[in-house]
C-alpha atoms as a PDB file:
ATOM      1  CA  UNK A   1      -3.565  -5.530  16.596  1.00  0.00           C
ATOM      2  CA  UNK A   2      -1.654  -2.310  15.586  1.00  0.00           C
ATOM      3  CA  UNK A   3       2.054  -2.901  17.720  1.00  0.00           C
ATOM      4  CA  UNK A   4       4.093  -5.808  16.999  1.00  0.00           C
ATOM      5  CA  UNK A   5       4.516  -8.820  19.073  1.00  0.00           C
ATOM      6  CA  UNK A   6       7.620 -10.049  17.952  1.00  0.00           C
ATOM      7  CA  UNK A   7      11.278  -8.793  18.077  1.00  0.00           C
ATOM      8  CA  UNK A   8      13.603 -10.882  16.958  1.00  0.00           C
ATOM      9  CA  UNK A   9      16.884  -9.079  18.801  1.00  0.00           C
ATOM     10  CA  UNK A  10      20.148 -11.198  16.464  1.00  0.00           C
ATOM     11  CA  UNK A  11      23.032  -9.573  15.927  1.00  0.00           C
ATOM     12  CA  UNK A  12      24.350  -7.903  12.434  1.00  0.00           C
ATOM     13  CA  UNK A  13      25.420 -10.973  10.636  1.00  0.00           C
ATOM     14  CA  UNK A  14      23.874 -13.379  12.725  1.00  0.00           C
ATOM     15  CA  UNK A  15      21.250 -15.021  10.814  1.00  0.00           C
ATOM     16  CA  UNK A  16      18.404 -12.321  11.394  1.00  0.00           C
ATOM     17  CA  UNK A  17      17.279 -12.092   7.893  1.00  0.00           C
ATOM     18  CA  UNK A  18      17.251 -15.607   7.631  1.00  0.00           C
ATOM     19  CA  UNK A  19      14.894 -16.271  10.076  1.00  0.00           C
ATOM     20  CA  UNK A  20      12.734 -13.057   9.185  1.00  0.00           C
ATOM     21  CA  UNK A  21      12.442 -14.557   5.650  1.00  0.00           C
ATOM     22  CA  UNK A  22      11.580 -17.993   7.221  1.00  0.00           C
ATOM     23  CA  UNK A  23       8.627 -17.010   9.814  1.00  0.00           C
ATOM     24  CA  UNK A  24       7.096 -14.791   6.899  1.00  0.00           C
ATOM     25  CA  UNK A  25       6.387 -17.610   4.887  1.00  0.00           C
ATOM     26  CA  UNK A  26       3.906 -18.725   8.024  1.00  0.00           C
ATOM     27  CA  UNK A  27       0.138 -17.823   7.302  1.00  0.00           C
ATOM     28  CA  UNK A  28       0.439 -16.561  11.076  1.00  0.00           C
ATOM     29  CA  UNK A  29       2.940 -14.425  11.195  1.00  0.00           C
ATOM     30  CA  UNK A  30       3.346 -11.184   9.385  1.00  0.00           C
ATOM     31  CA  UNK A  31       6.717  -9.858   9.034  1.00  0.00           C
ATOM     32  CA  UNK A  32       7.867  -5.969   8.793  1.00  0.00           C
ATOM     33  CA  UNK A  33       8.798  -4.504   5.542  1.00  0.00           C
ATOM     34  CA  UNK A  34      11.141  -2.995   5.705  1.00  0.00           C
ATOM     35  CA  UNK A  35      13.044  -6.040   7.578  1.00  0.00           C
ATOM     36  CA  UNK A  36      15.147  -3.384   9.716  1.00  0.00           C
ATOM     37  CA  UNK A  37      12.385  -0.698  10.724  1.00  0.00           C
ATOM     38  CA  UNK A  38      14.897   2.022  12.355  1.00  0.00           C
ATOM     39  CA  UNK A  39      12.283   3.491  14.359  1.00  0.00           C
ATOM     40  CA  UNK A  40      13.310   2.384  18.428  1.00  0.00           C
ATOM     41  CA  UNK A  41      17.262   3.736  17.853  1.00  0.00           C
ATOM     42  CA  UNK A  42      16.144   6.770  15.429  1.00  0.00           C
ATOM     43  CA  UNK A  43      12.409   7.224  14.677  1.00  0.00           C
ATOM     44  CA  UNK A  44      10.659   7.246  18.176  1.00  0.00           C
ATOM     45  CA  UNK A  45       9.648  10.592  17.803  1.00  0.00           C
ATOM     46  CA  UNK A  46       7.275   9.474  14.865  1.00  0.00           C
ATOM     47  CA  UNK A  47       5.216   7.825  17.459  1.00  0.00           C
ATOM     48  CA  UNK A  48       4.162   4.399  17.651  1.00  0.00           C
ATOM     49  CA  UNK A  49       0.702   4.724  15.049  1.00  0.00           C
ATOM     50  CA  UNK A  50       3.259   5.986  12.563  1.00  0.00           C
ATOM     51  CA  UNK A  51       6.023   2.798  12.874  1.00  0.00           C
ATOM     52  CA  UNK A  52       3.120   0.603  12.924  1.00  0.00           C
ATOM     53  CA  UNK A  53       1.492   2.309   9.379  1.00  0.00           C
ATOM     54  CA  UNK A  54       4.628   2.441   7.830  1.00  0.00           C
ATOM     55  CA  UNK A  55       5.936  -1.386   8.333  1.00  0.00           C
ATOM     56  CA  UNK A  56       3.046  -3.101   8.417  1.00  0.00           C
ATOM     57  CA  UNK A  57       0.607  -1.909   5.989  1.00  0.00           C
ATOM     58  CA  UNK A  58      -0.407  -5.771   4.868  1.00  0.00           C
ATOM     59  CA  UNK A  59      -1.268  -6.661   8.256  1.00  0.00           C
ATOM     60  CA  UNK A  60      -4.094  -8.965   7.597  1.00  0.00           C
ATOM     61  CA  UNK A  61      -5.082 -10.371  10.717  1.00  0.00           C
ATOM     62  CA  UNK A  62      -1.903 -12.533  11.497  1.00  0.00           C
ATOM     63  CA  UNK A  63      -1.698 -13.603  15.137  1.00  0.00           C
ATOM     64  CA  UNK A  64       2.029 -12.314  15.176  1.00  0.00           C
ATOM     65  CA  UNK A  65       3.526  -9.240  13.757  1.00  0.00           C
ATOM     66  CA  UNK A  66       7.223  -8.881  14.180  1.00  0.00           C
ATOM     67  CA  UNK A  67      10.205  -7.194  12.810  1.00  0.00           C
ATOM     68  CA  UNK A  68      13.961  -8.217  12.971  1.00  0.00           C
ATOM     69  CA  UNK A  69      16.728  -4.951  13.137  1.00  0.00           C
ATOM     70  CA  UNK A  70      19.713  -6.318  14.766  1.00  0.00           C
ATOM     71  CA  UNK A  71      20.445  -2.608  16.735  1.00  0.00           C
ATOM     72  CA  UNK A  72      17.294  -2.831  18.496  1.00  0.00           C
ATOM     73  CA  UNK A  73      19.874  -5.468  20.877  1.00  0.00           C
ATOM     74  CA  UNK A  74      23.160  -3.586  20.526  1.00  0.00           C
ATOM     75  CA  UNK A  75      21.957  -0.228  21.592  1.00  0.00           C
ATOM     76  CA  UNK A  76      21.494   0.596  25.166  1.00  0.00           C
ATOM     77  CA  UNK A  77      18.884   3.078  25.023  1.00  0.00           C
ATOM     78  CA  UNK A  78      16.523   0.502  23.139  1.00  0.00           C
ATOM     79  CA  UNK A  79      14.904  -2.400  25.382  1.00  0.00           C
ATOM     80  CA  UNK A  80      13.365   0.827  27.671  1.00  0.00           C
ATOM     81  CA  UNK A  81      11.286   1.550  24.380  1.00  0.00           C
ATOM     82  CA  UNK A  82      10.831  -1.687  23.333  1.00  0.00           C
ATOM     83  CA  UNK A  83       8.941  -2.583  26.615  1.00  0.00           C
ATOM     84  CA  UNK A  84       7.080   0.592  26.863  1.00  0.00           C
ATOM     85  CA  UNK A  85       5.685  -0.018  23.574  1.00  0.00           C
ATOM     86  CA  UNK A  86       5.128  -3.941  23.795  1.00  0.00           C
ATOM     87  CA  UNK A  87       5.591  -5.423  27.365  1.00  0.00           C
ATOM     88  CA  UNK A  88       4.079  -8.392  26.676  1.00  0.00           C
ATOM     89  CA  UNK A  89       5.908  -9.413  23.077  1.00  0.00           C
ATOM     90  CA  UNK A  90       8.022 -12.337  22.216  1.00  0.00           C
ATOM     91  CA  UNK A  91      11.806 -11.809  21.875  1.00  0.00           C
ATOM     92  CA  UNK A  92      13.626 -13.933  19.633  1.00  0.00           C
ATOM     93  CA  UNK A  93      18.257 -13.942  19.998  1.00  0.00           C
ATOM     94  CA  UNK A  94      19.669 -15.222  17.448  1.00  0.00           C
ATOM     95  CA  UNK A  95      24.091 -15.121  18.440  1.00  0.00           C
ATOM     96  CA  UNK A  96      27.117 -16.091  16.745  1.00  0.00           C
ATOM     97  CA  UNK A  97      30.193 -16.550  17.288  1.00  0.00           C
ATOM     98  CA  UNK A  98      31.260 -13.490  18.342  1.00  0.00           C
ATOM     99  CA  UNK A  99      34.475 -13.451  16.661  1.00  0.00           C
ATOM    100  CA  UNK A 100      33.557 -14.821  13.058  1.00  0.00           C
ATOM    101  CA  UNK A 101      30.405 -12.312  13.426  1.00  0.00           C
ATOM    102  CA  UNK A 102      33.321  -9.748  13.454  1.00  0.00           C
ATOM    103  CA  UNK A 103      34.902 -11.097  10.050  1.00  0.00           C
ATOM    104  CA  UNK A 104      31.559 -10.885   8.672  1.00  0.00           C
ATOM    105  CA  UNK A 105      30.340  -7.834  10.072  1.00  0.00           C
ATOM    106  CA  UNK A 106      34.212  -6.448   8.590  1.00  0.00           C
ATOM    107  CA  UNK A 107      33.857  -7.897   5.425  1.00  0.00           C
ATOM    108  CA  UNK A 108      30.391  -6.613   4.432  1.00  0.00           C
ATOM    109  CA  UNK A 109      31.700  -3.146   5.362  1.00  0.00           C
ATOM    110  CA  UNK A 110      35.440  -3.788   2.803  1.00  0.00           C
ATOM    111  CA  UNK A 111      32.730  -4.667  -0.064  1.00  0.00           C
ATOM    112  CA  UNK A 112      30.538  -1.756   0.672  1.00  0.00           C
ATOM    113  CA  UNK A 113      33.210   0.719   0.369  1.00  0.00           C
ATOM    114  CA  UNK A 114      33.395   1.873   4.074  1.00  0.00           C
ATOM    115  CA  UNK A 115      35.951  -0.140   5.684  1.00  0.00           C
ATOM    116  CA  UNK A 116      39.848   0.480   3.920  1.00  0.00           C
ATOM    117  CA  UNK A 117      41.447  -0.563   7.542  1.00  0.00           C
ATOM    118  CA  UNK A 118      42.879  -4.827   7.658  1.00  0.00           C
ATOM    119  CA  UNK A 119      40.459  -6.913  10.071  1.00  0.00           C
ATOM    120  CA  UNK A 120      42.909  -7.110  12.552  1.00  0.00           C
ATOM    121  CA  UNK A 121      43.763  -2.839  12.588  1.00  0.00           C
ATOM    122  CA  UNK A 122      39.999  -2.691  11.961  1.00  0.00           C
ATOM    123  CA  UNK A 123      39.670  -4.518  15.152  1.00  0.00           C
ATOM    124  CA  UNK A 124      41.940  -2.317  17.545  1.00  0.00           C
ATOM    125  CA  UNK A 125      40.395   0.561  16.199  1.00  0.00           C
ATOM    126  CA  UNK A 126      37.056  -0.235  17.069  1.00  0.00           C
ATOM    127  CA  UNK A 127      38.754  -1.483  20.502  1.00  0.00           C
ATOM    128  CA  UNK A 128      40.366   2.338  21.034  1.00  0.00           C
ATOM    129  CA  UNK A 129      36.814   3.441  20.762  1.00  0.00           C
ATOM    130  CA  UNK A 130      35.714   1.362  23.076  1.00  0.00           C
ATOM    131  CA  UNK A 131      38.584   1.762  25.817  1.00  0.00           C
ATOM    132  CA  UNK A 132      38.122   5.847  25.415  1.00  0.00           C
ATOM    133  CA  UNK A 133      34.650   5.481  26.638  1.00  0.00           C
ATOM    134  CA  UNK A 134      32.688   6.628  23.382  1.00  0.00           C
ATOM    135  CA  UNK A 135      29.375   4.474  23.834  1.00  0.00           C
ATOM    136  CA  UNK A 136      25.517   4.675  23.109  1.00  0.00           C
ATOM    137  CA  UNK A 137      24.097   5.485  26.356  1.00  0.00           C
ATOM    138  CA  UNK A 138      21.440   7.619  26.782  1.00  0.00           C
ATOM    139  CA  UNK A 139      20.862  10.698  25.721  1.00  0.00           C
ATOM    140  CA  UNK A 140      24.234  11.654  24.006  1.00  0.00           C
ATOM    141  CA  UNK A 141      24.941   8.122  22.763  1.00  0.00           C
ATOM    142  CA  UNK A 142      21.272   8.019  20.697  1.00  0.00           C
ATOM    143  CA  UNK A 143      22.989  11.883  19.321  1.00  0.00           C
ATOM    144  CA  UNK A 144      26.090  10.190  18.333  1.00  0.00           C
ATOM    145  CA  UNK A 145      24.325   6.637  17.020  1.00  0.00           C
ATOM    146  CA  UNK A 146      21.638   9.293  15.159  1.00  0.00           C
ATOM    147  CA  UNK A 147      24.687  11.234  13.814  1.00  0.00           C
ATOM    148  CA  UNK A 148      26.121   7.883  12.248  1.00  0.00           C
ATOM    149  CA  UNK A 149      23.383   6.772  10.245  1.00  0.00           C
ATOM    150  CA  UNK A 150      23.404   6.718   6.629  1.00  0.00           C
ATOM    151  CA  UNK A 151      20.770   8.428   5.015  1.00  0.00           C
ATOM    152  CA  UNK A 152      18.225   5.777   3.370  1.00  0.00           C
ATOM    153  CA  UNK A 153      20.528   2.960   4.638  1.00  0.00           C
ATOM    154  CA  UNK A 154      20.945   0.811   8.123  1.00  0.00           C
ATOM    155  CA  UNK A 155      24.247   1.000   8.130  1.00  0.00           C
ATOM    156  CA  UNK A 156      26.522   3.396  10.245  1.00  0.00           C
ATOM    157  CA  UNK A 157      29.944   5.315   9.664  1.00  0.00           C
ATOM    158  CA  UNK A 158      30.737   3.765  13.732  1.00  0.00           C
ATOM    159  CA  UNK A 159      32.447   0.654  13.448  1.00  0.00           C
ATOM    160  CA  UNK A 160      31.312  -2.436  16.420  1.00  0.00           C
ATOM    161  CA  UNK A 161      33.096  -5.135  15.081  1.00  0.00           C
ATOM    162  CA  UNK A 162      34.088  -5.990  19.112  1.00  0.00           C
ATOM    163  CA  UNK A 163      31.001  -4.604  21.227  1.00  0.00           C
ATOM    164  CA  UNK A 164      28.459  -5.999  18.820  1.00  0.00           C
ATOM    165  CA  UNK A 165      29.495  -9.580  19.872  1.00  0.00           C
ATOM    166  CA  UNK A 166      29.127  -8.362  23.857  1.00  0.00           C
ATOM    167  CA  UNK A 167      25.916 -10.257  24.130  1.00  0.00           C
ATOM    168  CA  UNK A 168      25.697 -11.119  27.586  1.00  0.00           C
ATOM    169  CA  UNK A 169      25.491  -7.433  28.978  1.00  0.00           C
ATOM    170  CA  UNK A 170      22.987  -6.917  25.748  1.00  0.00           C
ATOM    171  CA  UNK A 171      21.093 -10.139  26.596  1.00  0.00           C
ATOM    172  CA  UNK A 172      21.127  -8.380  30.564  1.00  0.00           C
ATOM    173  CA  UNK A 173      19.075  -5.083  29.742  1.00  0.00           C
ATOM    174  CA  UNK A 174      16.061  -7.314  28.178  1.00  0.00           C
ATOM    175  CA  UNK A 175      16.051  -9.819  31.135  1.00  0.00           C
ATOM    176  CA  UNK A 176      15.632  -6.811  33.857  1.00  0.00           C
ATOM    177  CA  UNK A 177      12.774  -5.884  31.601  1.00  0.00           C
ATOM    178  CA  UNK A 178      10.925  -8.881  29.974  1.00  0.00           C
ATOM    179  CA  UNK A 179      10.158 -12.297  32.010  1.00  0.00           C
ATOM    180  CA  UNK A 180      12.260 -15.034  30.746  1.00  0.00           C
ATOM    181  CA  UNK A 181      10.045 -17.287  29.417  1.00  0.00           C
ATOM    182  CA  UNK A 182       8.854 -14.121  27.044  1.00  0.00           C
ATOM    183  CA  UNK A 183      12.710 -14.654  26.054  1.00  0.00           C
ATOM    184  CA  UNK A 184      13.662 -17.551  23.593  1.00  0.00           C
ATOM    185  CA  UNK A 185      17.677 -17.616  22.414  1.00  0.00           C
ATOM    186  CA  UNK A 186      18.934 -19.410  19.397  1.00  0.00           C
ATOM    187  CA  UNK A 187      22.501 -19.909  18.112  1.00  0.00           C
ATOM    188  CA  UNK A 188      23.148 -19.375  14.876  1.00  0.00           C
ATOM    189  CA  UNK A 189      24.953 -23.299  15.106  1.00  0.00           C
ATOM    190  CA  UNK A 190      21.277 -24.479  15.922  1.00  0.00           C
ATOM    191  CA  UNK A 191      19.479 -22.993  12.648  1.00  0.00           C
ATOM    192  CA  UNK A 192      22.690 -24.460  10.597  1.00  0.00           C
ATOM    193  CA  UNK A 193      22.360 -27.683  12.027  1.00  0.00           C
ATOM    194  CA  UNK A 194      18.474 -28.328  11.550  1.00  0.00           C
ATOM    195  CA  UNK A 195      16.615 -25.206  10.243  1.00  0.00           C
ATOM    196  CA  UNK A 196      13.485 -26.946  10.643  1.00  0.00           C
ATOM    197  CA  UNK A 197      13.565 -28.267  14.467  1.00  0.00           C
ATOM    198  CA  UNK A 198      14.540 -24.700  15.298  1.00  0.00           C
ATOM    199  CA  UNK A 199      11.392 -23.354  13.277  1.00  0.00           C
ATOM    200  CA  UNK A 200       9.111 -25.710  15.025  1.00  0.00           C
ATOM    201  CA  UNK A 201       9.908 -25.022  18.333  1.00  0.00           C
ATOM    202  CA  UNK A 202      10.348 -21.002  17.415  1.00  0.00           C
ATOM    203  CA  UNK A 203       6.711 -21.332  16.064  1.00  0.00           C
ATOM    204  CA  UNK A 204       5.480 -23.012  19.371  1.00  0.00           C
ATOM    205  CA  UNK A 205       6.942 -19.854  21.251  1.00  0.00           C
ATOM    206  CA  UNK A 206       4.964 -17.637  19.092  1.00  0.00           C
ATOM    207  CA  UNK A 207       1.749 -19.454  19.406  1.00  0.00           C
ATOM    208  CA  UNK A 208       1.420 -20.610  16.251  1.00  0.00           C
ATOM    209  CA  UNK A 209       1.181 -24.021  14.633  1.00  0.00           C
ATOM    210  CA  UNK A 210       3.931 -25.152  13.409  1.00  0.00           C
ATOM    211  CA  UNK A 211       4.472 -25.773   9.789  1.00  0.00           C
ATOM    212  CA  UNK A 212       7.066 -26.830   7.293  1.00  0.00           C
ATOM    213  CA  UNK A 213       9.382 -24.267   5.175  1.00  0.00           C
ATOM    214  CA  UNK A 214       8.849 -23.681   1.811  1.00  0.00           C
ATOM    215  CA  UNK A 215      11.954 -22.356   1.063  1.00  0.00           C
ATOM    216  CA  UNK A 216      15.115 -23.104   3.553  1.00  0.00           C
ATOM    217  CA  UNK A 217      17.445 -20.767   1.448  1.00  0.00           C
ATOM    218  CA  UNK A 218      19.325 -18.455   3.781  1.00  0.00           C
ATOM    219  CA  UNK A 219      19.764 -15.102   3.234  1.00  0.00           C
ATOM    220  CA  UNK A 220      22.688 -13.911   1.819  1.00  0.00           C
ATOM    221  CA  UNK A 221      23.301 -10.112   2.942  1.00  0.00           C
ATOM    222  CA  UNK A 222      27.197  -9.464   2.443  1.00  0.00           C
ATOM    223  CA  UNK A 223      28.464  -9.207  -0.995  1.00  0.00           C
ATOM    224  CA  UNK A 224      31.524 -11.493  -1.710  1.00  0.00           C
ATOM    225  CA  UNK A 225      34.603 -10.866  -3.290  1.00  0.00           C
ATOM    226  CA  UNK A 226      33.882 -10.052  -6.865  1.00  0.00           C
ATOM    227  CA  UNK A 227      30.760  -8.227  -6.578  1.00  0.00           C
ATOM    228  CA  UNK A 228      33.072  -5.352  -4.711  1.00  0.00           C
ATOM    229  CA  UNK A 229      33.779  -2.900  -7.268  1.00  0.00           C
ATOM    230  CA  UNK A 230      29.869  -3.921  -8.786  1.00  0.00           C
ATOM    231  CA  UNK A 231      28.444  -2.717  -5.530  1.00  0.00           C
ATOM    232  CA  UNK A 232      31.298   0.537  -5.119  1.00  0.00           C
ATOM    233  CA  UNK A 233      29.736   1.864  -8.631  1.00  0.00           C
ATOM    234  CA  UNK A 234      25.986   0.952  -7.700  1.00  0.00           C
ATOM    235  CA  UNK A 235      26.510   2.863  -4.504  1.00  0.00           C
ATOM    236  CA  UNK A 236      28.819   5.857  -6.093  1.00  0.00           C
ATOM    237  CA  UNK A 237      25.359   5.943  -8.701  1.00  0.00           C
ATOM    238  CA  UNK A 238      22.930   6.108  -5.403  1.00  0.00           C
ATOM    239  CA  UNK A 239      20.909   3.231  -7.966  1.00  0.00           C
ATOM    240  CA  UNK A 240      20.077   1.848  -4.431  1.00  0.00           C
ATOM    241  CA  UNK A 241      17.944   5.085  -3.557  1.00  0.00           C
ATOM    242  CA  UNK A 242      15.760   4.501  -7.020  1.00  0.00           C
ATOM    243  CA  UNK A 243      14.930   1.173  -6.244  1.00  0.00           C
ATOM    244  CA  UNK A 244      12.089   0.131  -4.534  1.00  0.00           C
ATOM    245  CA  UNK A 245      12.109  -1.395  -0.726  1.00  0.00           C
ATOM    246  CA  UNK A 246      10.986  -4.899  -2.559  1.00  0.00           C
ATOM    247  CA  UNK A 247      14.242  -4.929  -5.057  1.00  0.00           C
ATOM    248  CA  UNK A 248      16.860  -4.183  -2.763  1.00  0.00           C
ATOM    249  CA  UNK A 249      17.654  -7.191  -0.844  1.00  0.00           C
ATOM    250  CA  UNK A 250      17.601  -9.332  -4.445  1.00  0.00           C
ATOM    251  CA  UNK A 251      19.920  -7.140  -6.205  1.00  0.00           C
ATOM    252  CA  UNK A 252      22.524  -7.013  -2.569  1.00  0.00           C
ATOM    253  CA  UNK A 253      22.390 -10.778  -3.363  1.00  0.00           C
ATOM    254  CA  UNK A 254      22.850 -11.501  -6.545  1.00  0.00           C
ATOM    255  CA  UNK A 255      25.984  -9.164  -6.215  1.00  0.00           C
ATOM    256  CA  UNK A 256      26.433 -10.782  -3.020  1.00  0.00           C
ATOM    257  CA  UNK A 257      26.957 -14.582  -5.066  1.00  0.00           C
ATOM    258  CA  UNK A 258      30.295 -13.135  -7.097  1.00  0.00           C
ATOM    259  CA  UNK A 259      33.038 -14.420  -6.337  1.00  0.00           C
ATOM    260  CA  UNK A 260      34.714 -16.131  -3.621  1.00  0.00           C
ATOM    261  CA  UNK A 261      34.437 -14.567   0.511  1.00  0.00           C
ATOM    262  CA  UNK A 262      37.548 -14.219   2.358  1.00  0.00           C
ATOM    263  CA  UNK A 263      38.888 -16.089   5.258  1.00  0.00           C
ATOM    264  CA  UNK A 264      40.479 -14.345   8.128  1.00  0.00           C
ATOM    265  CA  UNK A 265      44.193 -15.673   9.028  1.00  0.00           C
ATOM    266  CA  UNK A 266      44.873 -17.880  11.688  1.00  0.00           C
ATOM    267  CA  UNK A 267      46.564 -15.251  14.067  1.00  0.00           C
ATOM    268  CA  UNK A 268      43.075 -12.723  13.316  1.00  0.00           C
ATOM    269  CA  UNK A 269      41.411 -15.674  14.863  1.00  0.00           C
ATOM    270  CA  UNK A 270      43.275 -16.301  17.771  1.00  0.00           C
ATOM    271  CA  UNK A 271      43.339 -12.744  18.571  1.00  0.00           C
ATOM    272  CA  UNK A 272      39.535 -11.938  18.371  1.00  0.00           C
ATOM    273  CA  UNK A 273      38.521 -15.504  20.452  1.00  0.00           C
ATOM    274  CA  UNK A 274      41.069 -14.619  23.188  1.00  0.00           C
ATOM    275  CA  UNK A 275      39.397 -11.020  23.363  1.00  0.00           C
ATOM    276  CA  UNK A 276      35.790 -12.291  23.500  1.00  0.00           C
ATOM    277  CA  UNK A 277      36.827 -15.553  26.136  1.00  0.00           C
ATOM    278  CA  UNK A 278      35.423 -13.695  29.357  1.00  0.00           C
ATOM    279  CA  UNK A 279      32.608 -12.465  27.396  1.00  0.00           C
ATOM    280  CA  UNK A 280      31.368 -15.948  25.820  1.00  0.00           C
ATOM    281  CA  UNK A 281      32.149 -17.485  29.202  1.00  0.00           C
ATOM    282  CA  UNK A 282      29.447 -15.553  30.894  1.00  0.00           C
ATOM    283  CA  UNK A 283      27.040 -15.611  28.036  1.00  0.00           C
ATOM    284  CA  UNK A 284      27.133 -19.629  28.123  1.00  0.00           C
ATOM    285  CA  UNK A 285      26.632 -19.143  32.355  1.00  0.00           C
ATOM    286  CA  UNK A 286      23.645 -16.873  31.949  1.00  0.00           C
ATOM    287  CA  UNK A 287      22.289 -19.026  28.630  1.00  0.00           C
ATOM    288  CA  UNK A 288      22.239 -22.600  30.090  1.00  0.00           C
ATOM    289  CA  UNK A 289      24.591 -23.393  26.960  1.00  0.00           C
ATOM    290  CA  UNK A 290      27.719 -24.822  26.446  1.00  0.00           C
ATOM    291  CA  UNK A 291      29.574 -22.526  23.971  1.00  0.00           C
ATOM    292  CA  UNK A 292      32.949 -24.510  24.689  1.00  0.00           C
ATOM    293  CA  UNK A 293      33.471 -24.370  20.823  1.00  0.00           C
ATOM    294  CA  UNK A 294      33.621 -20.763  20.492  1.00  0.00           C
ATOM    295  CA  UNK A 295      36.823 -20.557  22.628  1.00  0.00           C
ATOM    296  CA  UNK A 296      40.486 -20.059  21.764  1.00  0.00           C
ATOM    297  CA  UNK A 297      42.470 -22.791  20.358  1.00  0.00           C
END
């Protein structure tokens, strides 16, 4: 094998690394490192030998080889590259709640130093973006996506709170592409409710036998409350640059476990379900699934 065979397509703060973590700890299944190669959205030039070398160099054999960054299903331009390169891979959605994906996706940014705007201003900014017409299509979006990348970092000056969560016209430009059954989606309600049913049958759409987890932990990515001004100074330092790809997602987390996360406010809530009702409703239509819970109340 030397192109993966495995995508797994989540969302930003939608459980990806969790389920990365859990399907490396298969004997069958070897995961990318880094977690979030950027290669489809900024890297294709490289050429596919290159990706492959650089994010898989302990491939030993594994039946699967998969990686897991969530803009590989937000950005338009993507799922054309994705099937040109591997028409006949597994794709694994993982979705949230659209609107509590927000508050996450919001808060990680507050703690990281590039978000000073109050989720719900946050919000209609993003939303002016969006109404204006500034996308990610084709040629000039990839420019402006490109343009908004952080050096040595996954993480973009654009804010998507709002079109992150628009999964069913995401969900849309794999389907014209991929045959369904090549097409497996999770919720992220489903891996919190029994992590290991979901693993089973995950591992049955890979291929693979399926086989207990040795660790359930979930990976924690955003950095809570008190670990703010912690992870301002280890960012104003660029310490993150010195440390090697294996350190980095420890140290995010045990800054990540200070402190206490915040809650949005009741009206935030109401505001952000209302905005995503259409969406959800035709996500649950073209998913078979009742997502009656993730509407307004």
């Amino acid at each position: 094998m030397d192109r993966p065979n495995l995508f797994i397509l989540g969302a930003a703060k939608c459980g990806t690394s969790s389920l990365h973590e859990y399907l490396s700890q298969h004997p069958d299944v070897c995961m990318s490192n880094p977690k979030e190669p950027r290669f489809f959205e900024a890297e294709y030039e490289r050429g596919a030998d290159a990706y492959w070398r650089g994010c898989w160099a302990h491939y030993a054999g594994e039946r699967v080889a998969g990686e897991a960054r969530p803009a590989n299903l937000f950005l338009p331009y993507v799922p054309e590259r994705v099937h040109a390169l591997a028409p006949d891979a597994r794709l694994v959605v993982v979705l949230r709640e659209p609107g509590s994906r927000a508050f996450s996706h919001w808060w990680q940014r507050v703690q990281q130093g590039l978000e000073t705007l109050p989720f719900l201003d946050a919000l209609k900014d993003n939303l002016r973006r969006i109404e204006s017409g500034i996308g990610f299509e084709g040629p000039e979006g990839e420019r402006r996506w490109r343009e908004a990348l952080l050096p040595d970092s996954g993480t973009v000056r654009v804010t998507t709170y709002l079109d992150t969560g628009y999964y069913a016209e995401q969900l849309r430009r794999y389907l014209a592409l991929f045959p369904a059954e090549q097409v497996k989606v999770l919720l992220t309600d489903d891996l919190e409710r029994g992590t290991d049913d979901v693993l089973r049958d995950v591992h049955q759409f890979l291929g693979v036998e399926p086989r207990p987890l040795e660790n359930a932990e979930p990976k924690l990515v955003a950095p809570r409350r008190g670990g703010a001004k912690v992870l301002r100074a280890l960012r104003a330092l660029r310490i993150g640059r010195a440390l090697p790809n294996a350190l980095k997602d420890p140290a995010r987390r045990a800054v990540g476990r200070l402190g206490k996360r915040a809650r949005p406010e009741p009206h935030e809530v109401r505001w952000v379900r209302e905005h995503f009702a259409a969406r959800n409703a035709d996500l649950a239509s073209l998913i078979g699934r009742d997502l009656s819970r993730w509407e307004p109340r």
